[in-house]
Protein backbone atom coordinates (compact mmCIF):
# COMPACT_ATOMS: atom_id res chain seq x y z
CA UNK A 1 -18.39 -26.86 -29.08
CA UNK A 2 -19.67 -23.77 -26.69
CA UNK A 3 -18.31 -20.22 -27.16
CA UNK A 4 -18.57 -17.44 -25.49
CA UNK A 5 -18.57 -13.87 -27.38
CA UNK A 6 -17.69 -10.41 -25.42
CA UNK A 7 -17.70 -7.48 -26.84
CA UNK A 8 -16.50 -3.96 -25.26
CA UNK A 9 -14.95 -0.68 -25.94
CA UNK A 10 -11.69 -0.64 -24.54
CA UNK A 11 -10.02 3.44 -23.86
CA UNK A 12 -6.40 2.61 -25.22
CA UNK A 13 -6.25 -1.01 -27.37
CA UNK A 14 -2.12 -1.44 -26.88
CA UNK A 15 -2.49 -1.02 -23.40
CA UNK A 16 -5.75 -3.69 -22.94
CA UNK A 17 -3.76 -6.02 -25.29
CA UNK A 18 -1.20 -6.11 -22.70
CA UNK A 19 -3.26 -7.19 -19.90
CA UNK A 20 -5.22 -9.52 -21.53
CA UNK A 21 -1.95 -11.12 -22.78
CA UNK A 22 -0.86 -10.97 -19.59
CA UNK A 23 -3.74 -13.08 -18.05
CA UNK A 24 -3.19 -16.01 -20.53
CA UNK A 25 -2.40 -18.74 -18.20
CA UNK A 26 -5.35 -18.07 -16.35
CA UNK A 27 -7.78 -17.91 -20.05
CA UNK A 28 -6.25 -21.67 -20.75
CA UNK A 29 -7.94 -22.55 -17.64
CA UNK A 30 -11.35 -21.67 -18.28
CA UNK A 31 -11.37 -22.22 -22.80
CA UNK A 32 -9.15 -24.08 -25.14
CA UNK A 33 -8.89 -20.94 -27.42
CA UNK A 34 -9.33 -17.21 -27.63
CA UNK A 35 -9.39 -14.54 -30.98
CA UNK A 36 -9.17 -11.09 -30.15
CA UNK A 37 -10.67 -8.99 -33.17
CA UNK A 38 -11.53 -5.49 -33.34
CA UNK A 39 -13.68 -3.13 -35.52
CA UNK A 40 -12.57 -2.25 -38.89
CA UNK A 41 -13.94 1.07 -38.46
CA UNK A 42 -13.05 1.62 -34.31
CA UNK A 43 -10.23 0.14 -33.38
CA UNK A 44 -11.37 0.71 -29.65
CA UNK A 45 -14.13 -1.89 -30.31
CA UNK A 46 -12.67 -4.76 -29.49
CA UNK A 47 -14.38 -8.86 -29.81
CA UNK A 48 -12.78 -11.71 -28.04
CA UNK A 49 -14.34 -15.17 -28.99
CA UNK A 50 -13.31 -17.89 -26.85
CA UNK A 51 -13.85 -21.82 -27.23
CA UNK A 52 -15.26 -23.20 -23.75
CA UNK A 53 -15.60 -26.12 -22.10
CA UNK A 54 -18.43 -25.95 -20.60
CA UNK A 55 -21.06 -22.46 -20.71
CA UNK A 56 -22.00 -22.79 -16.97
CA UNK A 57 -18.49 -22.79 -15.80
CA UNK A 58 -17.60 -19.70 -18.30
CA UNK A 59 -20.66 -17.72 -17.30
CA UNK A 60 -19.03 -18.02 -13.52
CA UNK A 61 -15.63 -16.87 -14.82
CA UNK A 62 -17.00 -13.75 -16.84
CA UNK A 63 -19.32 -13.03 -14.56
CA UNK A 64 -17.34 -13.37 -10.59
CA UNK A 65 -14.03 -13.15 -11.99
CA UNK A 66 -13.24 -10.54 -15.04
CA UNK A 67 -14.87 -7.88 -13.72
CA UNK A 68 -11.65 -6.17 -12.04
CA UNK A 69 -9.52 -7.58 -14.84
CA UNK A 70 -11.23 -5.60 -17.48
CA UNK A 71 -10.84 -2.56 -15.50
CA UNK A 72 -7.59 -2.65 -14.80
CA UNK A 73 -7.84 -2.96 -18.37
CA UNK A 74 -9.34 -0.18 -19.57
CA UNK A 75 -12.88 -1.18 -20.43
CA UNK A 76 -14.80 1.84 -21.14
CA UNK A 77 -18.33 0.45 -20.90
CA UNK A 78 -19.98 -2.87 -19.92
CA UNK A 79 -19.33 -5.67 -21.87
CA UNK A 80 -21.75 -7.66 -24.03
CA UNK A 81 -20.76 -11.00 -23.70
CA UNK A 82 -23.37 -13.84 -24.98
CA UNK A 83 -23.15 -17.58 -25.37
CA UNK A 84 -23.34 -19.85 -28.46
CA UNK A 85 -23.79 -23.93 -28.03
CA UNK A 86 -23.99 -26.05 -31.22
CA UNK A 87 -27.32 -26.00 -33.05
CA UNK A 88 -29.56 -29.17 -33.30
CA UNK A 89 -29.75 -30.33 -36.85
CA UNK A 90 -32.62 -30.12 -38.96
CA UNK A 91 -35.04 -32.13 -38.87
C-alpha cells in the first residue's frame, strides 16, 4: 500500500482548497485516496497524503503534471513530496 506525502506552503489555504477540490476527478485517477491536513500552528502549511497505486506512475504525475496546478494554486515554495512503500517484516 504506496503513498505519496507532499508538503508545501500554500499563500491563501481557502483559495488552494478550491483548486485542489476542483481537480478531484483527475486525483481518482492517479490514488484511491487523498487527506489534506495542515499545521496546527500555520495554517498555510498544508500536507496532502495520498494512497497510490503504483509509486512510479505517481512520481510521473507529481512530477510532469502538478507543477502548473499548484501554481495556479497558490504554492508559495517547492513542495516536498516523498514516497512511502510497505516495510518488509522483521526478520
Amino acid at each position: 500500500m504506496p503513498f505519496a506525502i507532499i508538503r508545501h506552503k500554500v499563500r491563501d489555504y481557502a483559495a488552494w482548497r478550491r483548486i485542489y477540490d476542483g481537480d478531484a476527478e483527475r486525483r481518482q485517477v492517479e490514488g484511491r485516496g487523498a487527506w489534506v491536513m495542515v499545521s496546527e500552528k500555520d495554517p498555510s502549511d498544508v500536507a496532502v497524503v495520498i494512497h497510490v497505486d503504483r509509486i512510479e506512475d505517481a512520481k510521473r504525475f507529481m512530477f510532469d503534471e502538478l507543477g502548473p496546478k499548484m501554481r495556479e494554486a497558490g504554492v508559495a515554495e517547492p513542495p516536498r513530496i516523498e514516497f512511502f512503500a510497505d516495510a518488509p517484516p522483521a526478520d
